[in-house]
PDB file of N, CA and C in Angstrom:
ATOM      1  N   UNK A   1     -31.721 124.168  56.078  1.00  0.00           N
ATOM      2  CA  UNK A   1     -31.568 124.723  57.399  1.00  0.00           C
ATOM      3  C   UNK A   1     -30.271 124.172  57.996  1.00  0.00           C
ATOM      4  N   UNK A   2     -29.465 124.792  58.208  1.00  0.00           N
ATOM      5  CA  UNK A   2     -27.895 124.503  58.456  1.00  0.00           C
ATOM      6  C   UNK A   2     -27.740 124.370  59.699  1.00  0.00           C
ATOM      7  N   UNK A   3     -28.376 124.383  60.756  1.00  0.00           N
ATOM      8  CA  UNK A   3     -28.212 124.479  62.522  1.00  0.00           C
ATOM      9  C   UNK A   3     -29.505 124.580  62.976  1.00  0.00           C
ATOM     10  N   UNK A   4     -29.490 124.157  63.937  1.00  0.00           N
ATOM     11  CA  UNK A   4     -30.596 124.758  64.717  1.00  0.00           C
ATOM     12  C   UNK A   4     -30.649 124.483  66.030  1.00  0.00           C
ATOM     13  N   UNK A   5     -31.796 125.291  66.811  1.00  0.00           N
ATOM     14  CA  UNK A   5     -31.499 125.266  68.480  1.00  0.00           C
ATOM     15  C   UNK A   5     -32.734 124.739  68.729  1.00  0.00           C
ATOM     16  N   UNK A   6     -32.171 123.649  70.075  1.00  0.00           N
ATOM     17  CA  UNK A   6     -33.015 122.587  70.726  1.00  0.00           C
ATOM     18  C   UNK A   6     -33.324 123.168  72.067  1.00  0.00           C
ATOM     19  N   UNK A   7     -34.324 122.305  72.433  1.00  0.00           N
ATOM     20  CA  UNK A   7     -34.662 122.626  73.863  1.00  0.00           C
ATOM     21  C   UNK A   7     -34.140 123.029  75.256  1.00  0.00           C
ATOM     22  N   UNK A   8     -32.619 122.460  75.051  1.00  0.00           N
ATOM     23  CA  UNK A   8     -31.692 122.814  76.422  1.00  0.00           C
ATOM     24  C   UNK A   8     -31.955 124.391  76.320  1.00  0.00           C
ATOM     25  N   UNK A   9     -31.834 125.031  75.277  1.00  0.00           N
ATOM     26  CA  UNK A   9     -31.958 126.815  75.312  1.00  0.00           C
ATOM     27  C   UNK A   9     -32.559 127.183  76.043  1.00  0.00           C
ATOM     28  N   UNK A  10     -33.846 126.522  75.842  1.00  0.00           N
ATOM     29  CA  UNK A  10     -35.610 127.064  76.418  1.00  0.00           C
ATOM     30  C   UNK A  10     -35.180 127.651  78.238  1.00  0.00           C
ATOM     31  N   UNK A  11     -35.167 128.508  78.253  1.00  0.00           N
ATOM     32  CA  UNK A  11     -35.013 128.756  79.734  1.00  0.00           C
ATOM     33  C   UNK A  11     -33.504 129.316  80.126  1.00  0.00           C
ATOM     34  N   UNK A  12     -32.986 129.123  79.020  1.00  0.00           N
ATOM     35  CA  UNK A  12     -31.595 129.655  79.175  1.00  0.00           C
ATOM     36  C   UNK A  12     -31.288 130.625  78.749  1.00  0.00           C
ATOM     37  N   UNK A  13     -30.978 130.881  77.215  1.00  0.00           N
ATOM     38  CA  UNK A  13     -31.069 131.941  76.216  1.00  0.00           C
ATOM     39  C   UNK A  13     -29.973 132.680  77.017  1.00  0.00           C
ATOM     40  N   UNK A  14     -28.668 131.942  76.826  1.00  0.00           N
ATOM     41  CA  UNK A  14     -27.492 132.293  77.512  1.00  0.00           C
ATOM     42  C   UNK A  14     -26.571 133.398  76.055  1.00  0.00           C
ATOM     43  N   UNK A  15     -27.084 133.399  74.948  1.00  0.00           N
ATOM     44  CA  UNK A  15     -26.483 134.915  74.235  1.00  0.00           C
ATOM     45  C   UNK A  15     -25.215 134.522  73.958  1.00  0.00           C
ATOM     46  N   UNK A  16     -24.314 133.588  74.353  1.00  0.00           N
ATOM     47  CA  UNK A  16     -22.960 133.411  73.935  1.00  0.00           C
ATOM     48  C   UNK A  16     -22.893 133.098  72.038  1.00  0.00           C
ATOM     49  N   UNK A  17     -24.110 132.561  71.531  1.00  0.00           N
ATOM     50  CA  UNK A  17     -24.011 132.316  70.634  1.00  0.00           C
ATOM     51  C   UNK A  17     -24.458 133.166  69.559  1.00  0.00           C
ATOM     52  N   UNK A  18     -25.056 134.469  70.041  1.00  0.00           N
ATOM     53  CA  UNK A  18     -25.084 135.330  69.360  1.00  0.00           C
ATOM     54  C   UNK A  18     -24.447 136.083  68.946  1.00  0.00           C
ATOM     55  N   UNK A  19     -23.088 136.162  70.228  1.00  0.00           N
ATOM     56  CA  UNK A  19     -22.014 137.421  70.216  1.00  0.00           C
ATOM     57  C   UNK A  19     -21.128 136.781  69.367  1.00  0.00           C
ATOM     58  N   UNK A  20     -20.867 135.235  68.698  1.00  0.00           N
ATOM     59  CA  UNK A  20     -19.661 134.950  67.897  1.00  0.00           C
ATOM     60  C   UNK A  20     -20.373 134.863  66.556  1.00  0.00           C
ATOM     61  N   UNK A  21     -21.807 134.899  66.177  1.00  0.00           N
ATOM     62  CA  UNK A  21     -21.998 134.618  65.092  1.00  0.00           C
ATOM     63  C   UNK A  21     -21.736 135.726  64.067  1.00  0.00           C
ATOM     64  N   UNK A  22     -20.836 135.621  62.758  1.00  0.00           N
ATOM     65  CA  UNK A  22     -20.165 136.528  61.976  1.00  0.00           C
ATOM     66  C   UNK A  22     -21.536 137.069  61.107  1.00  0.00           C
ATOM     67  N   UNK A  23     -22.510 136.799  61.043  1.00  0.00           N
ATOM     68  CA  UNK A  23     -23.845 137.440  59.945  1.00  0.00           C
ATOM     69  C   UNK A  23     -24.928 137.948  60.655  1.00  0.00           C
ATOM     70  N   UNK A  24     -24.852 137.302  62.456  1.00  0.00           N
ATOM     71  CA  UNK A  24     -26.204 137.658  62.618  1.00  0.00           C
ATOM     72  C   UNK A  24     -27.171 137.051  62.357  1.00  0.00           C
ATOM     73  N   UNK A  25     -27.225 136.215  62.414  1.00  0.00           N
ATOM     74  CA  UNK A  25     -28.632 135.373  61.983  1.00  0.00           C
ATOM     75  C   UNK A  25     -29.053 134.619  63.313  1.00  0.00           C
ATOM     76  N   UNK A  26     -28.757 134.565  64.211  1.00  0.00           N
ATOM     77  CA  UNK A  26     -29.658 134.196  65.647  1.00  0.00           C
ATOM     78  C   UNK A  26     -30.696 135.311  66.279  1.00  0.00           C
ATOM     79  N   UNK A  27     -31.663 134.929  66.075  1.00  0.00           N
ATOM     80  CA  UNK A  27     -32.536 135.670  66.811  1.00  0.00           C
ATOM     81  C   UNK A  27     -33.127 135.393  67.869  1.00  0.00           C
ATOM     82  N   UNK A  28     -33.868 136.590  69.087  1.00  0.00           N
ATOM     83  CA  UNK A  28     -34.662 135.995  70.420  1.00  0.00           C
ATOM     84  C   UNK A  28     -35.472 135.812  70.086  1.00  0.00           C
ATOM     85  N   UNK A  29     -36.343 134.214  70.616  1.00  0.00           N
ATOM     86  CA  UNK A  29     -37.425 134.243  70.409  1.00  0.00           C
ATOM     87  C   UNK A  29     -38.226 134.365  71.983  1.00  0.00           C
ATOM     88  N   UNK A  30     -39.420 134.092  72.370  1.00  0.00           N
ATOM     89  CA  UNK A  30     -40.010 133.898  73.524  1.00  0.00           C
ATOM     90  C   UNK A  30     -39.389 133.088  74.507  1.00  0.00           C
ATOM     91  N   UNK A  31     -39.407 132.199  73.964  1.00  0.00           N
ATOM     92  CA  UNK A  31     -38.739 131.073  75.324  1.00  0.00           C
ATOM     93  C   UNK A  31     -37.191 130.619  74.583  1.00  0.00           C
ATOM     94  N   UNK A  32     -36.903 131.253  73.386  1.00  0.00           N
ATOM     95  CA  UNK A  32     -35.118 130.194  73.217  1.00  0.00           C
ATOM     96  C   UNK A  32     -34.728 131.397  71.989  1.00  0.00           C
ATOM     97  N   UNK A  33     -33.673 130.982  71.289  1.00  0.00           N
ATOM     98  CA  UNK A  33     -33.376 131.771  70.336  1.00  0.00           C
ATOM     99  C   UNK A  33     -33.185 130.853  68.746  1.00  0.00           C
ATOM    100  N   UNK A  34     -33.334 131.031  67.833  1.00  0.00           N
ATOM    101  CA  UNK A  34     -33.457 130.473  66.852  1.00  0.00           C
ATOM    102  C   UNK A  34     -32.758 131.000  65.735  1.00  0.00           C
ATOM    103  N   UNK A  35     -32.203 130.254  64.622  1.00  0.00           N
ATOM    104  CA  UNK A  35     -31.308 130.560  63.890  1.00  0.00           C
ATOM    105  C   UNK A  35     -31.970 130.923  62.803  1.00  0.00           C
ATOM    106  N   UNK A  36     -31.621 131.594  61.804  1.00  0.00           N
ATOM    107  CA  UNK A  36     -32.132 131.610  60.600  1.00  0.00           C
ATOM    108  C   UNK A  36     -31.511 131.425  59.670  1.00  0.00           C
ATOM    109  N   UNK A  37     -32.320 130.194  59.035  1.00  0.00           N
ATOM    110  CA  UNK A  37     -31.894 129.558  57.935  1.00  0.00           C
ATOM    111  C   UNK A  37     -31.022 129.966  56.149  1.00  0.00           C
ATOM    112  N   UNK A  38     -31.854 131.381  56.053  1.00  0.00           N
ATOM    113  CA  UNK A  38     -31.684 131.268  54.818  1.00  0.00           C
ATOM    114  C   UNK A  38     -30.434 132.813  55.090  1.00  0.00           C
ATOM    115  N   UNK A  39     -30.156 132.980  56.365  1.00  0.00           N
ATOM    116  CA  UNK A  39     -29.045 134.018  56.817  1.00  0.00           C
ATOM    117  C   UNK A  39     -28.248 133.136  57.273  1.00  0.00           C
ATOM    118  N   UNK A  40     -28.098 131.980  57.658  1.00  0.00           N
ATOM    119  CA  UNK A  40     -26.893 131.204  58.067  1.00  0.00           C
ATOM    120  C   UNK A  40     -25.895 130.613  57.188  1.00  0.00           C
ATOM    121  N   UNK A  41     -24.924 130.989  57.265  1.00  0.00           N
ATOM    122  CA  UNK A  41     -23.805 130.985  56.349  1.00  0.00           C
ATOM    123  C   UNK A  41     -23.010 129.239  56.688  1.00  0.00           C
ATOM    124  N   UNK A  42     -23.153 128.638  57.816  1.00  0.00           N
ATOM    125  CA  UNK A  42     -23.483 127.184  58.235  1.00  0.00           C
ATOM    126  C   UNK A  42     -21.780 127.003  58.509  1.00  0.00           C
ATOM    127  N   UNK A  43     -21.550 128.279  59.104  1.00  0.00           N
ATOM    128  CA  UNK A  43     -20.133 128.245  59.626  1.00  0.00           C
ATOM    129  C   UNK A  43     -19.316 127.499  61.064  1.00  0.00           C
ATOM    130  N   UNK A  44     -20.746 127.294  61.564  1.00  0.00           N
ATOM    131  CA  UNK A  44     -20.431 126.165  62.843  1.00  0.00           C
ATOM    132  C   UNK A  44     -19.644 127.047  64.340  1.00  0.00           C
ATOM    133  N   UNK A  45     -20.021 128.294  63.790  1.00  0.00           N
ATOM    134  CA  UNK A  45     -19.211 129.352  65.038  1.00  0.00           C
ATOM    135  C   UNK A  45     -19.779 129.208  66.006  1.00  0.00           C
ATOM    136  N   UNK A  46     -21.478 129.262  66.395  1.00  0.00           N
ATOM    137  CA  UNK A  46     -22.636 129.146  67.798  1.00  0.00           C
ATOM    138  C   UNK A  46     -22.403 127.792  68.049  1.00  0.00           C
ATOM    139  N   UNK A  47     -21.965 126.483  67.919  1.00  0.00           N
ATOM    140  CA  UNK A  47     -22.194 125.603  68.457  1.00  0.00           C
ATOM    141  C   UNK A  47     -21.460 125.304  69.557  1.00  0.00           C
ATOM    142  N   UNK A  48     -20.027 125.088  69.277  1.00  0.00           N
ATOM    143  CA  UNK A  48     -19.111 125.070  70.352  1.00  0.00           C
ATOM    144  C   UNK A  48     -19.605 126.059  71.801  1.00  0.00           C
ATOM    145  N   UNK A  49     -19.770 127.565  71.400  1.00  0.00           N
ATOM    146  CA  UNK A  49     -20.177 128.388  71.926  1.00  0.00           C
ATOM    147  C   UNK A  49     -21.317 128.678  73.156  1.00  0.00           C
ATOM    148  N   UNK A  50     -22.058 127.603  72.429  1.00  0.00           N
ATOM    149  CA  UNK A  50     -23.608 127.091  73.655  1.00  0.00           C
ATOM    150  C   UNK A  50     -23.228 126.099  74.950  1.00  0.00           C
ATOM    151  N   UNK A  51     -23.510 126.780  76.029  1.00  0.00           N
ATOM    152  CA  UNK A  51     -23.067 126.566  76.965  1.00  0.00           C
ATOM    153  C   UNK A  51     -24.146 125.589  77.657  1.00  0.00           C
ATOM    154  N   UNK A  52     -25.055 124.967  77.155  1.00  0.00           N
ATOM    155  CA  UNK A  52     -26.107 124.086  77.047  1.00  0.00           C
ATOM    156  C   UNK A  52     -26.154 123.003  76.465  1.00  0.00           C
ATOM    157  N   UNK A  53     -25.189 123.023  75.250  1.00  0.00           N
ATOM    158  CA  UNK A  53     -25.733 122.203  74.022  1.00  0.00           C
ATOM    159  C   UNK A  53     -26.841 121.873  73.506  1.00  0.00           C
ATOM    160  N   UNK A  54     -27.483 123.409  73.205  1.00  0.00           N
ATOM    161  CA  UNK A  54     -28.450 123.533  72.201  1.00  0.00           C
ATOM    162  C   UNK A  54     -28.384 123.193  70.954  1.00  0.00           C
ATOM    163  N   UNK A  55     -27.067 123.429  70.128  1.00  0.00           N
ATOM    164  CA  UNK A  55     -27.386 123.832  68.905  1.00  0.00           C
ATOM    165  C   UNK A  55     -26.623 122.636  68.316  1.00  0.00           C
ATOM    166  N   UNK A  56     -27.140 122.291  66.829  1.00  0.00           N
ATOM    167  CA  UNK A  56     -26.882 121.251  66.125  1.00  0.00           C
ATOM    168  C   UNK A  56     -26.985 121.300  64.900  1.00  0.00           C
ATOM    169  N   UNK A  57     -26.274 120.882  63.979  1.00  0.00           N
ATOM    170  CA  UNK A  57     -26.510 120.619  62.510  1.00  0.00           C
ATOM    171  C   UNK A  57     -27.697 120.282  62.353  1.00  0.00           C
ATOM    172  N   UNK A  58     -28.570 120.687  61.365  1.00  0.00           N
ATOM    173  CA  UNK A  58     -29.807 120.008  61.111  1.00  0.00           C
ATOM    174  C   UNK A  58     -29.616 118.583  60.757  1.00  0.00           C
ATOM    175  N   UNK A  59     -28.687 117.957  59.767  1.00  0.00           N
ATOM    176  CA  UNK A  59     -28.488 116.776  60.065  1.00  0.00           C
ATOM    177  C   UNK A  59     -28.253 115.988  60.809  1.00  0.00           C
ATOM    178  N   UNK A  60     -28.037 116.958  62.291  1.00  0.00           N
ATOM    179  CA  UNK A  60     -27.433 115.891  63.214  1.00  0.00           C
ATOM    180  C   UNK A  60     -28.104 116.071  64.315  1.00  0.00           C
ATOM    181  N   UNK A  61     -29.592 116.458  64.330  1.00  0.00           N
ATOM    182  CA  UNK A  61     -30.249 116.516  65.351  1.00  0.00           C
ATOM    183  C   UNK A  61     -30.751 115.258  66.143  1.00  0.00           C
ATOM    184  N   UNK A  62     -30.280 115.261  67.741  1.00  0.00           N
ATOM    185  CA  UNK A  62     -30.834 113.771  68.130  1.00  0.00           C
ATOM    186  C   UNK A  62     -31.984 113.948  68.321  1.00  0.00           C
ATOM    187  N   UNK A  63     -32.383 112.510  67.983  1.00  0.00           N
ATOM    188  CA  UNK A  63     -33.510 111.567  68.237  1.00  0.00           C
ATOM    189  C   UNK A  63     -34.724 112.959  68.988  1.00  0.00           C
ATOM    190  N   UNK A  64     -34.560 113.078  70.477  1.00  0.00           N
ATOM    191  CA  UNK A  64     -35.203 113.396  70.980  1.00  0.00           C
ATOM    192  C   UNK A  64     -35.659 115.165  71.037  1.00  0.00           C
ATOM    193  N   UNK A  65     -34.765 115.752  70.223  1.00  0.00           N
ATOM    194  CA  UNK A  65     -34.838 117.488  69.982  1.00  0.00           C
ATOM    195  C   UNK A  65     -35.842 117.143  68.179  1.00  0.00           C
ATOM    196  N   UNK A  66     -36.169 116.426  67.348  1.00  0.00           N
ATOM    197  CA  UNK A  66     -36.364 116.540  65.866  1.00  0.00           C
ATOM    198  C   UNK A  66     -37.736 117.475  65.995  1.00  0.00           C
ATOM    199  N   UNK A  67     -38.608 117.915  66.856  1.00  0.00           N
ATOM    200  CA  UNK A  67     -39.794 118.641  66.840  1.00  0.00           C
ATOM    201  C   UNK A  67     -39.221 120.181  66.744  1.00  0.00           C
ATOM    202  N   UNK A  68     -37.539 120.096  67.046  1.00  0.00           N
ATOM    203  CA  UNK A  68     -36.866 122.031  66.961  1.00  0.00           C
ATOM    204  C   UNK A  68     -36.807 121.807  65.742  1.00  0.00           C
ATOM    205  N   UNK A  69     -36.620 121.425  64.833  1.00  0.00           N
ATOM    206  CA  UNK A  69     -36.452 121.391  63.346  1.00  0.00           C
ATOM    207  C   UNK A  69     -37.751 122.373  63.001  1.00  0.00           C
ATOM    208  N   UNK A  70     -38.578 121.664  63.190  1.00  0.00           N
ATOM    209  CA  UNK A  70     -39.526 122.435  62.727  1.00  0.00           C
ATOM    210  C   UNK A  70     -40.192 124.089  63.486  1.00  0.00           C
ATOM    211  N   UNK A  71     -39.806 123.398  64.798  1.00  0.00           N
ATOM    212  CA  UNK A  71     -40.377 124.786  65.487  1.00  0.00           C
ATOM    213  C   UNK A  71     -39.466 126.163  64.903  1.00  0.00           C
ATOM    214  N   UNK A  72     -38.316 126.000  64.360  1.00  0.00           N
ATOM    215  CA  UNK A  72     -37.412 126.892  64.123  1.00  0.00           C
ATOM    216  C   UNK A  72     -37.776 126.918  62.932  1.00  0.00           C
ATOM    217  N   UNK A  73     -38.848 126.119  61.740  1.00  0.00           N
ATOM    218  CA  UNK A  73     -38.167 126.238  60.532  1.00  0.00           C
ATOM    219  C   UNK A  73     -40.056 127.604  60.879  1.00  0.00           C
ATOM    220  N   UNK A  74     -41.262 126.821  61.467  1.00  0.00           N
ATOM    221  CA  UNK A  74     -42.376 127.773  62.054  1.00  0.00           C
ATOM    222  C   UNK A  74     -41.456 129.563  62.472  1.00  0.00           C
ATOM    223  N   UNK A  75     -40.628 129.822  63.337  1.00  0.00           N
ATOM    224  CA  UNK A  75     -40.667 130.891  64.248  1.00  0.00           C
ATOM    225  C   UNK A  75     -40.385 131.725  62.589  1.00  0.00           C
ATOM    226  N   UNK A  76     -39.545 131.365  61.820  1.00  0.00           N
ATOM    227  CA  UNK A  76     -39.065 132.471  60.540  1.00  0.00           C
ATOM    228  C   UNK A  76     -39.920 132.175  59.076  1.00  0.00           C
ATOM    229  N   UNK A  77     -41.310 131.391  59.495  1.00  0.00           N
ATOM    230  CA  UNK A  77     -42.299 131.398  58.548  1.00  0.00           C
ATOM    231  C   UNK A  77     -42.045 130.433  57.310  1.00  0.00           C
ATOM    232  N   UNK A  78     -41.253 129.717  57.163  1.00  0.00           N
ATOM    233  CA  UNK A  78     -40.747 128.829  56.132  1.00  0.00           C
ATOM    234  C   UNK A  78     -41.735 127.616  56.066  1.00  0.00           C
TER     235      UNK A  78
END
């Protein structure tokens, strides 16, 4: 899983990071938007882009977001 989106989203789902991503692989979910893993090309285009600082390398998720790891890896059934 090459990125993923943390909690700052939840309530935001501000779309900037959908309009630069080159494959498409962000999707809406209910409360945030979530990346998909096995469509993410791990090009690092949505991060800068989040006007929240949602989004993060899966390796580099802090401390206090590590429960989006999974909720994102849950929303695309993995």
């Amino acid at each position: 899983m090459p990125y993923i989106i943390a909690e700052p989203c939840i309530g935001t789902k501000d779309a900037a990071c959908v309009a630069v991503c080159p494959v498409d692989c962000i999707y809406e979910g209910e409360d945030q938007y979530y990346i998909n893993p096995d469509e993410c090309i791990d090009c690092g285009a949505c991060e800068p882009e989040c006007p929240v600082e949602a989004i993060f390398a899966d390796d580099s998720v802090p401390d206090q977001f590590t429960s989006f790891v999974e909720k994102n890896r849950n929303f695309f059934g993995a």
